[in-house]
C-alpha atoms as a PDB file:
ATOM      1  CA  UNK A   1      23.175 -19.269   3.065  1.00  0.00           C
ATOM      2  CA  UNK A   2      22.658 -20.795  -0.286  1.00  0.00           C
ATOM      3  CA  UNK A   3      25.734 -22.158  -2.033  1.00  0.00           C
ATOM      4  CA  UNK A   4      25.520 -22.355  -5.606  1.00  0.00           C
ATOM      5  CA  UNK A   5      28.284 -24.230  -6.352  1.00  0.00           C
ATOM      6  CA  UNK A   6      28.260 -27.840  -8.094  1.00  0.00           C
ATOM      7  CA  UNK A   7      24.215 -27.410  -7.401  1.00  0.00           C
ATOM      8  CA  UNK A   8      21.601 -28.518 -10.402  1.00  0.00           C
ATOM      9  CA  UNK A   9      19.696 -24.793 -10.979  1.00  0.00           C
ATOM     10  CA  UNK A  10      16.955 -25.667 -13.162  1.00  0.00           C
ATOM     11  CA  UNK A  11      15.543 -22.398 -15.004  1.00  0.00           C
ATOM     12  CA  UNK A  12      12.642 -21.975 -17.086  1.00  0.00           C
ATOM     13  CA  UNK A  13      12.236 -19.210 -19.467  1.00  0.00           C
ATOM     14  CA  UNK A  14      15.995 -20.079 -19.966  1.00  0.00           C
ATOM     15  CA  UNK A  15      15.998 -19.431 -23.982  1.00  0.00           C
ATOM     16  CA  UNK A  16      16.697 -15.781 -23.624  1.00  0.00           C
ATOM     17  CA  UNK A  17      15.663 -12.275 -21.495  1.00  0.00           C
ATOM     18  CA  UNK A  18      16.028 -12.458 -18.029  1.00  0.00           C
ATOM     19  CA  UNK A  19      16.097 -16.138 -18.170  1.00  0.00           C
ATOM     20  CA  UNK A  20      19.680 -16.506 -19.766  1.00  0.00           C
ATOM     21  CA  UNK A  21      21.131 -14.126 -17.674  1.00  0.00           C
ATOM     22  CA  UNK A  22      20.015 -15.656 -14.758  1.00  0.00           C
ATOM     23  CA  UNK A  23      21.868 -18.647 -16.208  1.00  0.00           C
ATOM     24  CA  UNK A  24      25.193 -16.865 -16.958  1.00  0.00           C
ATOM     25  CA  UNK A  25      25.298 -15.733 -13.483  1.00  0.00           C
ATOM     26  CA  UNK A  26      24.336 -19.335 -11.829  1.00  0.00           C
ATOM     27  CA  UNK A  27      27.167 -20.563 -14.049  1.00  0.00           C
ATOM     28  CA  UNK A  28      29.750 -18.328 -12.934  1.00  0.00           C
ATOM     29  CA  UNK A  29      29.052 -19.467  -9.583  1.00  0.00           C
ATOM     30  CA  UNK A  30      29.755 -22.596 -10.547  1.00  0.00           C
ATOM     31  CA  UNK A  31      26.124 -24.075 -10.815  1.00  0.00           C
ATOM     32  CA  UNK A  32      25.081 -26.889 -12.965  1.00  0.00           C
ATOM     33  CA  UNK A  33      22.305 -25.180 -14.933  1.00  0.00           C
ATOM     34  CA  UNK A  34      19.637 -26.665 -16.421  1.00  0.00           C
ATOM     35  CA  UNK A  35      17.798 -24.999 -19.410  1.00  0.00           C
ATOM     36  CA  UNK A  36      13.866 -25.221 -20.006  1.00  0.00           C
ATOM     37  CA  UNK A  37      12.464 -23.401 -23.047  1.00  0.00           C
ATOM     38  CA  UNK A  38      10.704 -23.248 -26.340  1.00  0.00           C
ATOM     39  CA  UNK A  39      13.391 -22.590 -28.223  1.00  0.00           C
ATOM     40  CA  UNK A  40      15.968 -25.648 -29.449  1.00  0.00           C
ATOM     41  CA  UNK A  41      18.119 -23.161 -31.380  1.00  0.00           C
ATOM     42  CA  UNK A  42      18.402 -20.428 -28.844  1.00  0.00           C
ATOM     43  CA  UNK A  43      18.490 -22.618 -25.988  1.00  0.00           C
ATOM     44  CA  UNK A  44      21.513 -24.453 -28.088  1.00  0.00           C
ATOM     45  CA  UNK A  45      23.365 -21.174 -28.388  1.00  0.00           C
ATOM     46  CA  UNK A  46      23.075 -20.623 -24.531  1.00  0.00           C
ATOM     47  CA  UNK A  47      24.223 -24.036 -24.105  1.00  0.00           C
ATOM     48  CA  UNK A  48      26.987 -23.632 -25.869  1.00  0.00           C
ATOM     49  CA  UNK A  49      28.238 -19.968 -24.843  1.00  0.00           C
ATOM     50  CA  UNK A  50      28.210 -21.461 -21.203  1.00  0.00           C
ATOM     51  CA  UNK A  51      30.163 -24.517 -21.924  1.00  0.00           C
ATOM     52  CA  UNK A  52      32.626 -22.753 -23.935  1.00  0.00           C
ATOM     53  CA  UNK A  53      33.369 -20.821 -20.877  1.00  0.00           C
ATOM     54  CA  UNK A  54      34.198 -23.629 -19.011  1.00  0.00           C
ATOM     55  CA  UNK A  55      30.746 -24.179 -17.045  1.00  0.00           C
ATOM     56  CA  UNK A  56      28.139 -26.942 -16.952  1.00  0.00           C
ATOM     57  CA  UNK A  57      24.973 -26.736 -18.596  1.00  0.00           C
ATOM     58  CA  UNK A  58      22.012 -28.921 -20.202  1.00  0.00           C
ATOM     59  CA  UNK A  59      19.507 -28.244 -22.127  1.00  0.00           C
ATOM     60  CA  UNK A  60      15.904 -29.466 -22.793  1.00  0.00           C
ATOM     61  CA  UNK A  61      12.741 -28.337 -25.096  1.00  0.00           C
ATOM     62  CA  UNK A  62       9.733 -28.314 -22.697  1.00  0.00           C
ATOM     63  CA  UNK A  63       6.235 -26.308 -23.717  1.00  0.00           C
ATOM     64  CA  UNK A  64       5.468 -24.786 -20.180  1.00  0.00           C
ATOM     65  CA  UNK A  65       1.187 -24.983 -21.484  1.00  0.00           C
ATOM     66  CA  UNK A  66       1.188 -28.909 -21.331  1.00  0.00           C
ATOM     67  CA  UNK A  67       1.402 -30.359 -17.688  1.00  0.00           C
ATOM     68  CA  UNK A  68       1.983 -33.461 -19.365  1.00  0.00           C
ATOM     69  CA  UNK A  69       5.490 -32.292 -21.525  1.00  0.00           C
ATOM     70  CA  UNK A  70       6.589 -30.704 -18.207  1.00  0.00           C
ATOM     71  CA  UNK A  71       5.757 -34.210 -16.142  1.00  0.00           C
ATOM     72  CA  UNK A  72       7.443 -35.857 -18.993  1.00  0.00           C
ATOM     73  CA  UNK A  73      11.013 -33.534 -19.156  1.00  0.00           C
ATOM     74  CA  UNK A  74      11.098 -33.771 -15.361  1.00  0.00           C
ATOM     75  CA  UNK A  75      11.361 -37.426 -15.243  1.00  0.00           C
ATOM     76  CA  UNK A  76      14.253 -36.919 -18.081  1.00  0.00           C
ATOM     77  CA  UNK A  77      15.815 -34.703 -15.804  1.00  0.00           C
ATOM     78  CA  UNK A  78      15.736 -36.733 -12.522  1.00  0.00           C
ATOM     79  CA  UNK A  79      16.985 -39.354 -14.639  1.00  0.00           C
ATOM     80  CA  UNK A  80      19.677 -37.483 -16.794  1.00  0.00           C
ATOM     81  CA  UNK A  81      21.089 -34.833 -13.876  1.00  0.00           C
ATOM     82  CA  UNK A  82      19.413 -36.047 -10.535  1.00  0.00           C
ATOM     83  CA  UNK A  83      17.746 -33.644  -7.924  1.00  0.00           C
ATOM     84  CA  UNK A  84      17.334 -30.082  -8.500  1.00  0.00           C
ATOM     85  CA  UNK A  85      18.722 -28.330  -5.862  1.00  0.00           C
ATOM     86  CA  UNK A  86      17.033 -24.830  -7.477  1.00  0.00           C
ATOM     87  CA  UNK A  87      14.122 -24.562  -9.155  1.00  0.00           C
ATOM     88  CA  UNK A  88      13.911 -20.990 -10.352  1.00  0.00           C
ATOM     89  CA  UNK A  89      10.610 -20.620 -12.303  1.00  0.00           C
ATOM     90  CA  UNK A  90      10.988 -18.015 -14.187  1.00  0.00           C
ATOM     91  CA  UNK A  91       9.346 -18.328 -18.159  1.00  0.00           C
ATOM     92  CA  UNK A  92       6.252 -16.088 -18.753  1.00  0.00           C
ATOM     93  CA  UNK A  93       4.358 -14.281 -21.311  1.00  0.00           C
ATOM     94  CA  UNK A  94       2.027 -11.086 -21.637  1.00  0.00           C
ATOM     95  CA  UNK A  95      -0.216 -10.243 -23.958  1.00  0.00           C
ATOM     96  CA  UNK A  96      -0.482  -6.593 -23.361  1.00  0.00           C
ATOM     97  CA  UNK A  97      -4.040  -6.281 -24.363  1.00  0.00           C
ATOM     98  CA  UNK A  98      -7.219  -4.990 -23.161  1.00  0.00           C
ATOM     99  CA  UNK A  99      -9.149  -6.915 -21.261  1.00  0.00           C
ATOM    100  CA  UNK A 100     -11.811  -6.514 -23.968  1.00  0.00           C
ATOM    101  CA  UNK A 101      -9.348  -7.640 -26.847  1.00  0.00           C
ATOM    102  CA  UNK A 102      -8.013 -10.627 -24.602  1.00  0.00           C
ATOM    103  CA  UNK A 103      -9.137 -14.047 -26.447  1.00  0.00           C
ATOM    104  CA  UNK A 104      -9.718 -16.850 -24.545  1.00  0.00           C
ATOM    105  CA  UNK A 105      -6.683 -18.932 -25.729  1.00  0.00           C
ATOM    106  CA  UNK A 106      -4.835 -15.785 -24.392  1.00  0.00           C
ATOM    107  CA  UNK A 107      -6.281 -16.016 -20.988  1.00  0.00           C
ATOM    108  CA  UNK A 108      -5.775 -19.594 -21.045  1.00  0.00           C
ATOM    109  CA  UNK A 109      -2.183 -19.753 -22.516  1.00  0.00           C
ATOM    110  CA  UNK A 110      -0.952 -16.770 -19.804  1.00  0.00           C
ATOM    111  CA  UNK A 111      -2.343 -18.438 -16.802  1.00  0.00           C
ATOM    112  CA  UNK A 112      -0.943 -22.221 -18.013  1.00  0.00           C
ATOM    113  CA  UNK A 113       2.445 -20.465 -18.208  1.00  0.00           C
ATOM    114  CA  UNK A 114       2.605 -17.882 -15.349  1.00  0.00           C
ATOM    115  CA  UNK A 115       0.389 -19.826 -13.214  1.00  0.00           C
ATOM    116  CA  UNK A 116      -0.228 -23.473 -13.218  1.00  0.00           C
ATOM    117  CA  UNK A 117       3.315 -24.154 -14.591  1.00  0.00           C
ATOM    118  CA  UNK A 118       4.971 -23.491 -11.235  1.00  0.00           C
ATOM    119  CA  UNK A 119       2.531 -25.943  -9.360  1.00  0.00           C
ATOM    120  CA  UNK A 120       3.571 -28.699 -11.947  1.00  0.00           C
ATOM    121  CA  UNK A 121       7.534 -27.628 -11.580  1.00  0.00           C
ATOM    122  CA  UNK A 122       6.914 -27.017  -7.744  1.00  0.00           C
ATOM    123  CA  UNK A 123       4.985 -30.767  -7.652  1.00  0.00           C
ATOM    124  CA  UNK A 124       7.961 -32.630 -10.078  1.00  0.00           C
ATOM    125  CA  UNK A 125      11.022 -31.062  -8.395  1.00  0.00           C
ATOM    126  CA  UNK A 126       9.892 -30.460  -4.495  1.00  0.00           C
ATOM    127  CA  UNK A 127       9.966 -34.115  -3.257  1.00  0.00           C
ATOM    128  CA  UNK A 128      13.377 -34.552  -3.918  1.00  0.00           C
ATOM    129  CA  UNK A 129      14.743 -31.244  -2.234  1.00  0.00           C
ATOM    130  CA  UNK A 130      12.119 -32.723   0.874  1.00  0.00           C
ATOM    131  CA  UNK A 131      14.033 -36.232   0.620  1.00  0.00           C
ATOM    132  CA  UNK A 132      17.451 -34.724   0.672  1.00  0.00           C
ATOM    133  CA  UNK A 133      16.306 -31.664   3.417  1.00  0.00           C
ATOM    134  CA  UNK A 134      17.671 -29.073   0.964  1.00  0.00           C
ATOM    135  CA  UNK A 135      16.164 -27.120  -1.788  1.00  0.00           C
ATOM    136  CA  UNK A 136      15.410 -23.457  -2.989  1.00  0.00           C
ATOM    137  CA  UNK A 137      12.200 -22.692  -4.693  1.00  0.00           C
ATOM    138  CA  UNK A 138      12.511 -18.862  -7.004  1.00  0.00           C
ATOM    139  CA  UNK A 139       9.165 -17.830  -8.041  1.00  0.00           C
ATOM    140  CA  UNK A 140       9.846 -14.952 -10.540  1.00  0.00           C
ATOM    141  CA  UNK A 141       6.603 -12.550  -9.782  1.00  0.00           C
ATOM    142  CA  UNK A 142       6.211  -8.962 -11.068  1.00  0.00           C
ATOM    143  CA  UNK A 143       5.345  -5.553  -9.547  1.00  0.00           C
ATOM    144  CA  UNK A 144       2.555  -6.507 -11.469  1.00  0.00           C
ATOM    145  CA  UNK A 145       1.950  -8.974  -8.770  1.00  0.00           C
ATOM    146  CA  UNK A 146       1.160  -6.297  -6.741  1.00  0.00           C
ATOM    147  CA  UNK A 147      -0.559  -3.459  -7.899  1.00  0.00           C
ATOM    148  CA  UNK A 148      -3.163  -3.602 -11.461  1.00  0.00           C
ATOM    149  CA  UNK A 149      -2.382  -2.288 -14.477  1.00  0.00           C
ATOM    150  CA  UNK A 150      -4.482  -1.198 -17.334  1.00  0.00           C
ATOM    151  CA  UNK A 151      -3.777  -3.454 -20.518  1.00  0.00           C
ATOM    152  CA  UNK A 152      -2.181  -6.000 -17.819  1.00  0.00           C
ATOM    153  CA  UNK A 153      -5.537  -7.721 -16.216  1.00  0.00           C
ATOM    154  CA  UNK A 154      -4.287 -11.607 -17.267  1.00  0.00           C
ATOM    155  CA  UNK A 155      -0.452 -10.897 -16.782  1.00  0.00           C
ATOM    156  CA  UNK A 156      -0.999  -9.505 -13.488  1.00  0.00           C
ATOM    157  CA  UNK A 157      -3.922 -11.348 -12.368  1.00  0.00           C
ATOM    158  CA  UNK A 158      -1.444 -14.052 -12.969  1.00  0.00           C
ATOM    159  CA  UNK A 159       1.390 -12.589 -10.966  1.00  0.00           C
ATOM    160  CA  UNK A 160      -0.825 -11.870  -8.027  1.00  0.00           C
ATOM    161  CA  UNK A 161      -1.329 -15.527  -8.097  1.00  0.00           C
ATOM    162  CA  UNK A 162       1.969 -17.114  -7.924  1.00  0.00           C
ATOM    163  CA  UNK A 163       2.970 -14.255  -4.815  1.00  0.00           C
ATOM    164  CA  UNK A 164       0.623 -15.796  -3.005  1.00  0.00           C
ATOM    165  CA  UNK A 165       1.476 -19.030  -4.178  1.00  0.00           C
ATOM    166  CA  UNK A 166       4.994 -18.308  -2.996  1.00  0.00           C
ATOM    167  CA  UNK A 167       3.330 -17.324   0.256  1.00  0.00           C
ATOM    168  CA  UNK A 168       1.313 -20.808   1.339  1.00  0.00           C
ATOM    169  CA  UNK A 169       4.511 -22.608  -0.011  1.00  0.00           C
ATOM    170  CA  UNK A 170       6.639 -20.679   2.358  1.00  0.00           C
ATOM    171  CA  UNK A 171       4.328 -21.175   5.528  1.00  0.00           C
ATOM    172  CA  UNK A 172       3.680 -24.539   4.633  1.00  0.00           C
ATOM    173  CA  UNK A 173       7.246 -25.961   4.317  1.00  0.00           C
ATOM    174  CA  UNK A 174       7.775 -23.804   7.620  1.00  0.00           C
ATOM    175  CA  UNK A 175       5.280 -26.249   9.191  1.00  0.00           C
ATOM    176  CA  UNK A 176       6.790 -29.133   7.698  1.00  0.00           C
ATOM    177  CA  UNK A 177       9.997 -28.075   9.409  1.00  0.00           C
ATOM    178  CA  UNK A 178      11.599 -28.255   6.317  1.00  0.00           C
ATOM    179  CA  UNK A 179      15.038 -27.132   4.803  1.00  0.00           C
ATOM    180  CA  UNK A 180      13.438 -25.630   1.669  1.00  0.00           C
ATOM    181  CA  UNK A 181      13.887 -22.170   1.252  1.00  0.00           C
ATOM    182  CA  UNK A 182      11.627 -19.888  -0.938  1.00  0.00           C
ATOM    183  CA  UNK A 183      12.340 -16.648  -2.928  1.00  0.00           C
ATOM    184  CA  UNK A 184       9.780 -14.264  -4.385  1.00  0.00           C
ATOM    185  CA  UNK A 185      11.023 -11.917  -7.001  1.00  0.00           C
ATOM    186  CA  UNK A 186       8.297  -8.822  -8.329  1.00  0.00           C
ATOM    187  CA  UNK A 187      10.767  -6.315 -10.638  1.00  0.00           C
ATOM    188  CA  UNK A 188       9.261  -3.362 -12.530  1.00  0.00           C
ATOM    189  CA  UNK A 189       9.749  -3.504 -16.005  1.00  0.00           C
ATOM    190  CA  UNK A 190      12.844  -4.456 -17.786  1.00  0.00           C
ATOM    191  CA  UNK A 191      14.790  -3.648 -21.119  1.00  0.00           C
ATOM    192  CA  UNK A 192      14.779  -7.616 -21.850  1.00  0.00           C
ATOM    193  CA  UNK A 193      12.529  -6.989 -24.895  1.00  0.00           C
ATOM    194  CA  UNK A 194       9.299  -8.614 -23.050  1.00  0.00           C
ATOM    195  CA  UNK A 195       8.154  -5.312 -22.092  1.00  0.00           C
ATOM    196  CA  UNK A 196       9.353  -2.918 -25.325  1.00  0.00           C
ATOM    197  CA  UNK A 197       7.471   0.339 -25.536  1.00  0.00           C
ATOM    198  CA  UNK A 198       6.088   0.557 -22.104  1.00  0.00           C
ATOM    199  CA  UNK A 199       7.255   4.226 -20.679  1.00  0.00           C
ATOM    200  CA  UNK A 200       7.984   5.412 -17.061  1.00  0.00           C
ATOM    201  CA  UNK A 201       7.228   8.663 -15.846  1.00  0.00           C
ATOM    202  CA  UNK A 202       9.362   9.194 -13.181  1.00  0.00           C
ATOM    203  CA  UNK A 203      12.323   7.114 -13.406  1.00  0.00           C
ATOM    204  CA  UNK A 204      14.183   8.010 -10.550  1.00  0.00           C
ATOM    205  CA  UNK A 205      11.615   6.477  -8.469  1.00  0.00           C
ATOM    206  CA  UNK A 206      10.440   3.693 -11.623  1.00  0.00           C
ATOM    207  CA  UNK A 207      13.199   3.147 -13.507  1.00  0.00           C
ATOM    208  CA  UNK A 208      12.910   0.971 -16.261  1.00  0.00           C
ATOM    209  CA  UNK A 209      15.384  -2.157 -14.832  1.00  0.00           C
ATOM    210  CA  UNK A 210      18.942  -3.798 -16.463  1.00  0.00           C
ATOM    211  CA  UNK A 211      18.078  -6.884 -17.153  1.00  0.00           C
ATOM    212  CA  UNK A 212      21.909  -7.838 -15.906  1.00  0.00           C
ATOM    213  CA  UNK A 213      21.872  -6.358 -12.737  1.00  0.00           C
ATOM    214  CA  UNK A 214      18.482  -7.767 -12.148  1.00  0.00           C
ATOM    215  CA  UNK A 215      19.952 -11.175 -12.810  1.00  0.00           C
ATOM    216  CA  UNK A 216      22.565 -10.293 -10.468  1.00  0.00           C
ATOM    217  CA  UNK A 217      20.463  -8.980  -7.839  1.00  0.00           C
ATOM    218  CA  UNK A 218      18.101 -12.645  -7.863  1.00  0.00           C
ATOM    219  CA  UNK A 219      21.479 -14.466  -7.534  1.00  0.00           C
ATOM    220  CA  UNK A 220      22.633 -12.319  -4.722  1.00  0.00           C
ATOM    221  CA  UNK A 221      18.762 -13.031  -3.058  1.00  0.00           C
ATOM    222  CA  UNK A 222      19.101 -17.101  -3.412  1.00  0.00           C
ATOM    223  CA  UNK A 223      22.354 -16.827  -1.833  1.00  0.00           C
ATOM    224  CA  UNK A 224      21.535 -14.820   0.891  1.00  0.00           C
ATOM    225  CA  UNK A 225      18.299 -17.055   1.326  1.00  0.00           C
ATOM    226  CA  UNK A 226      15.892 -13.905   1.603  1.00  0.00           C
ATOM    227  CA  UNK A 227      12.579 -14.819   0.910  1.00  0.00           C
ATOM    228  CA  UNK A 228      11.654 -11.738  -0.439  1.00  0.00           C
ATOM    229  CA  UNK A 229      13.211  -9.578  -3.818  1.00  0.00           C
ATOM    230  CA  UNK A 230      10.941  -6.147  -5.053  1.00  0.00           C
ATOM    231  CA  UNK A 231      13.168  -3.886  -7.343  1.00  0.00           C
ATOM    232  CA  UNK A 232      13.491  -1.355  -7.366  1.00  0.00           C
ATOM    233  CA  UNK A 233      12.441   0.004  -3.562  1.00  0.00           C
ATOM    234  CA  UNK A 234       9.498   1.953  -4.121  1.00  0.00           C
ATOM    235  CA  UNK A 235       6.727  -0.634  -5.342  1.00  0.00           C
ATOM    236  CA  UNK A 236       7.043  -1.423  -1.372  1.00  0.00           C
ATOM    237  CA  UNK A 237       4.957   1.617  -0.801  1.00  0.00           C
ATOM    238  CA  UNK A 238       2.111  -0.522  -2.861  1.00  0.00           C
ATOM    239  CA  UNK A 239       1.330  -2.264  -0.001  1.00  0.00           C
ATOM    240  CA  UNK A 240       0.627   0.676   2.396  1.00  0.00           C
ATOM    241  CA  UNK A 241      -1.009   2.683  -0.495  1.00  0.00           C
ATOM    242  CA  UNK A 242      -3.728  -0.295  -0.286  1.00  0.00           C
ATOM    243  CA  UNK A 243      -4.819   1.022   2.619  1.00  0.00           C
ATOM    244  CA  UNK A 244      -5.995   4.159   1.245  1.00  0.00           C
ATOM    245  CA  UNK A 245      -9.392   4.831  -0.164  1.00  0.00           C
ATOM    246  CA  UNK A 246      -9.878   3.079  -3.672  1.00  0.00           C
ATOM    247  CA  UNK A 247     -10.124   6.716  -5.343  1.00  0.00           C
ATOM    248  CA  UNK A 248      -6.870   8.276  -3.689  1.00  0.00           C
ATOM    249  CA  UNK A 249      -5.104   4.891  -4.608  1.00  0.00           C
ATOM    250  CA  UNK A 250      -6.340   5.227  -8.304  1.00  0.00           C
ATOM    251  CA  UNK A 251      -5.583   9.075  -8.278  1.00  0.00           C
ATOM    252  CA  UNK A 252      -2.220   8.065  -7.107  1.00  0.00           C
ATOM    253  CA  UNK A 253      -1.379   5.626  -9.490  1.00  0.00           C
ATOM    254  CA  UNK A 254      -2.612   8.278 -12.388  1.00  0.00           C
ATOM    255  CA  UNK A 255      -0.045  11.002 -11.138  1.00  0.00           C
ATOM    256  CA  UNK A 256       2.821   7.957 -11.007  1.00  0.00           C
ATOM    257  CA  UNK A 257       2.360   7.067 -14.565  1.00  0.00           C
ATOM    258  CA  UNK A 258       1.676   3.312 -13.615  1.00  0.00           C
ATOM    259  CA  UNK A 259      -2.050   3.688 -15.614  1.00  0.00           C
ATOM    260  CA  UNK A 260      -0.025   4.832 -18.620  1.00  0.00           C
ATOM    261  CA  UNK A 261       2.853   2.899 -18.983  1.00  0.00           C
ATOM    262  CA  UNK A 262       1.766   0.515 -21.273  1.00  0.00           C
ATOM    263  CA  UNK A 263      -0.230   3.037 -24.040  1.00  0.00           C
ATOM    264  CA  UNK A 264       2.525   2.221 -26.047  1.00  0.00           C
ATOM    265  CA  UNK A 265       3.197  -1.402 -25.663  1.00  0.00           C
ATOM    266  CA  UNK A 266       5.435  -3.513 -28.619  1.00  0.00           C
ATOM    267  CA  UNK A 267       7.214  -5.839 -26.643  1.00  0.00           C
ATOM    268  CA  UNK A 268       7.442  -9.591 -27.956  1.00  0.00           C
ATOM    269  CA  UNK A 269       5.184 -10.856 -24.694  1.00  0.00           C
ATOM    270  CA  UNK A 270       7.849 -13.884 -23.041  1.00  0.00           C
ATOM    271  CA  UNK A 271      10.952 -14.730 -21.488  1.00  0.00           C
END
C-alpha cells in the first residue's frame, strides 16, 4: 500500500481540470503537493485554497515543451522540497483537429507535452525514489491510449505512447528489483473543460466522466498500488475487440459512437 501522508506528490497539469483535483484530494490525505503548470495566477489560487485549508502545498511555473525549464524546476525542487515520493504526470493538451488541419508546431507541441515530458519528469525524479527504495510513478493515459479516434491522431498517438511507456517502466524496475511502483490511468472523456463538445452515444456504457470522482478514483489506485486504472469498465473490451477483423472493429466502433464523438469538439485542448 501507498501512504500518502507527509509524502512530496509532485503533479503536472496542476493549474486546473483534472490536475487540481487530483491535488485537493492528495492534500486531504495529507500529502505535500507540489504544483507544475503554465499558469502563475491559477496555480497561485490553488496554492492558496489548499493552504487555507490547512494543507501543504508549493508551487512552481514550468513550460512542460522545454526539457531544459523542466531539468531546471526539478533541480529547484530537489533543492527546495527534497525527493518526490509521487510523480503523477498528468498535464496534456489536444488539438482536436484533423489530421489534415494538424500543423507541425501542433504535432510537435502535443508530443513534447504528452510524450517526451514524462521521460524528462520520469529521468529528474526516478533516481531519488531508486536511492531511497520507494517511489510511485502515475502516468495519466487516455482511452485514447487505446483505441483511435477520428480528429484525435496526435492526442492519441501520443497516449498510446506513454501506455507503453508505463509498460517497459513497469517491467524494467521489476528487473531492477525495485520498490517503485507504477500506475497507468486511460479515462474516457471528462467534463473538465479539455474535452467540451465531444458527445457520447450510449452513456450507460460511455459516460462522459466527473472529473471529481475521477480524481478520487486515481487516489484510491496509488494507494492501493494497482498498476492499472481504465474508467469507466467497458474500454477493457478494446483490447479483445483488437482481435477482430479490422472491418468488424471499425463497424463496431461506428455503432458505439466512438468515430463521432468529437464532430462537435470546443474544448480549450489542456489540463
Amino acid at each position: 500500500m501507498t501512504t500518502l501522508k507527509d509524502k512530496n506528490v509532485l503533479i503536472t497539469g496542476a493549474a486546473g481540470g483534472l490536475g487540481s483535483r487530483l491535488a485537493k484530494a492528495a492534500a486531504e490525505r495529507g500529502a505535500k503537493v507540489i504544483l507544475w503548470g503554465t499558469r502563475h495566477d491559477s496555480l497561485s489560487v490553488i496554492a492558496a485554497e489548499l493552504k487555507k485549508n490547512g494543507h501543504s502545498a508549493c508551487q512552481y511555473v514550468c513550460d512542460l515543451r522545454d526539457r531544459e525549464a523542466i531539468d531546471a524546476t526539478a533541480r529547484r525542487v530537489h533543492e527546495e522540497c527534497g525527493t518526490v515520493d509521487i510523480l503523477i504526470n498528468n498535464a496534456a493538451i489536444v488539438s482536436g483537429k484533423l489530421f489534415t488541419d494538424l500543423s507541425t508546431q501542433d504535432i510537435e507541441e502535443t508530443f513534447a507535452v504528452n510524450v517526451l515530458a514524462h521521460f524528462w519528469t520520469v529521468r529528474a525524479f526516478l533516481p531519488g525514489m531508486l536511492k531511497q527504495d520507494d517511489g510511485h510513478i502515475v502516468t495519466i493515459s487516455s482511452v485514447g491510449g487505446l483505441t483511435g479516434t477520428p480528429r484525435l491522431t496526435d492526442y492519441c498517438a501520443s497516449k498510446f505512447a506513454v501506455v507503453g511507456f508505463d509498460e517497459s517502466l513497469r517491467m524494467e524496475l521489476r528487473q531492477l528489483n525495485a520498490n517503485v511502483r507504477t500506475t497507468v490511468v486511460c479515462p474516457y472523456y471528462m467534463n473538465s473543460g479539455m474535452f467540451s463538445g465531444v458527445t457520447t452515444k450510449f452513456s450507460w456504457l460511455l459516460p462522459i466522466l466527473e472529473v471529481e470522482k475521477v480524481a478520487g478514483r486515481i487516489i484510491t489506485t496509488i494507494e492501493k498500488d494497482r498498476a492499472r486504472l481504465v474508467l469507466p469498465w467497458f474500454p477493457y473490451v478494446s483490447w479483445l475487440l483488437h482481435i477482430l477483423p479490422v472491418s468488424w472493429y471499425d463497424f463496431i466502433s461506428r455503432f458505439l459512437g466512438i468515430t463521432e464523438g468529437m464532430r462537435n469538439f470546443t474544448g480549450k485542448g489542456k489540463h
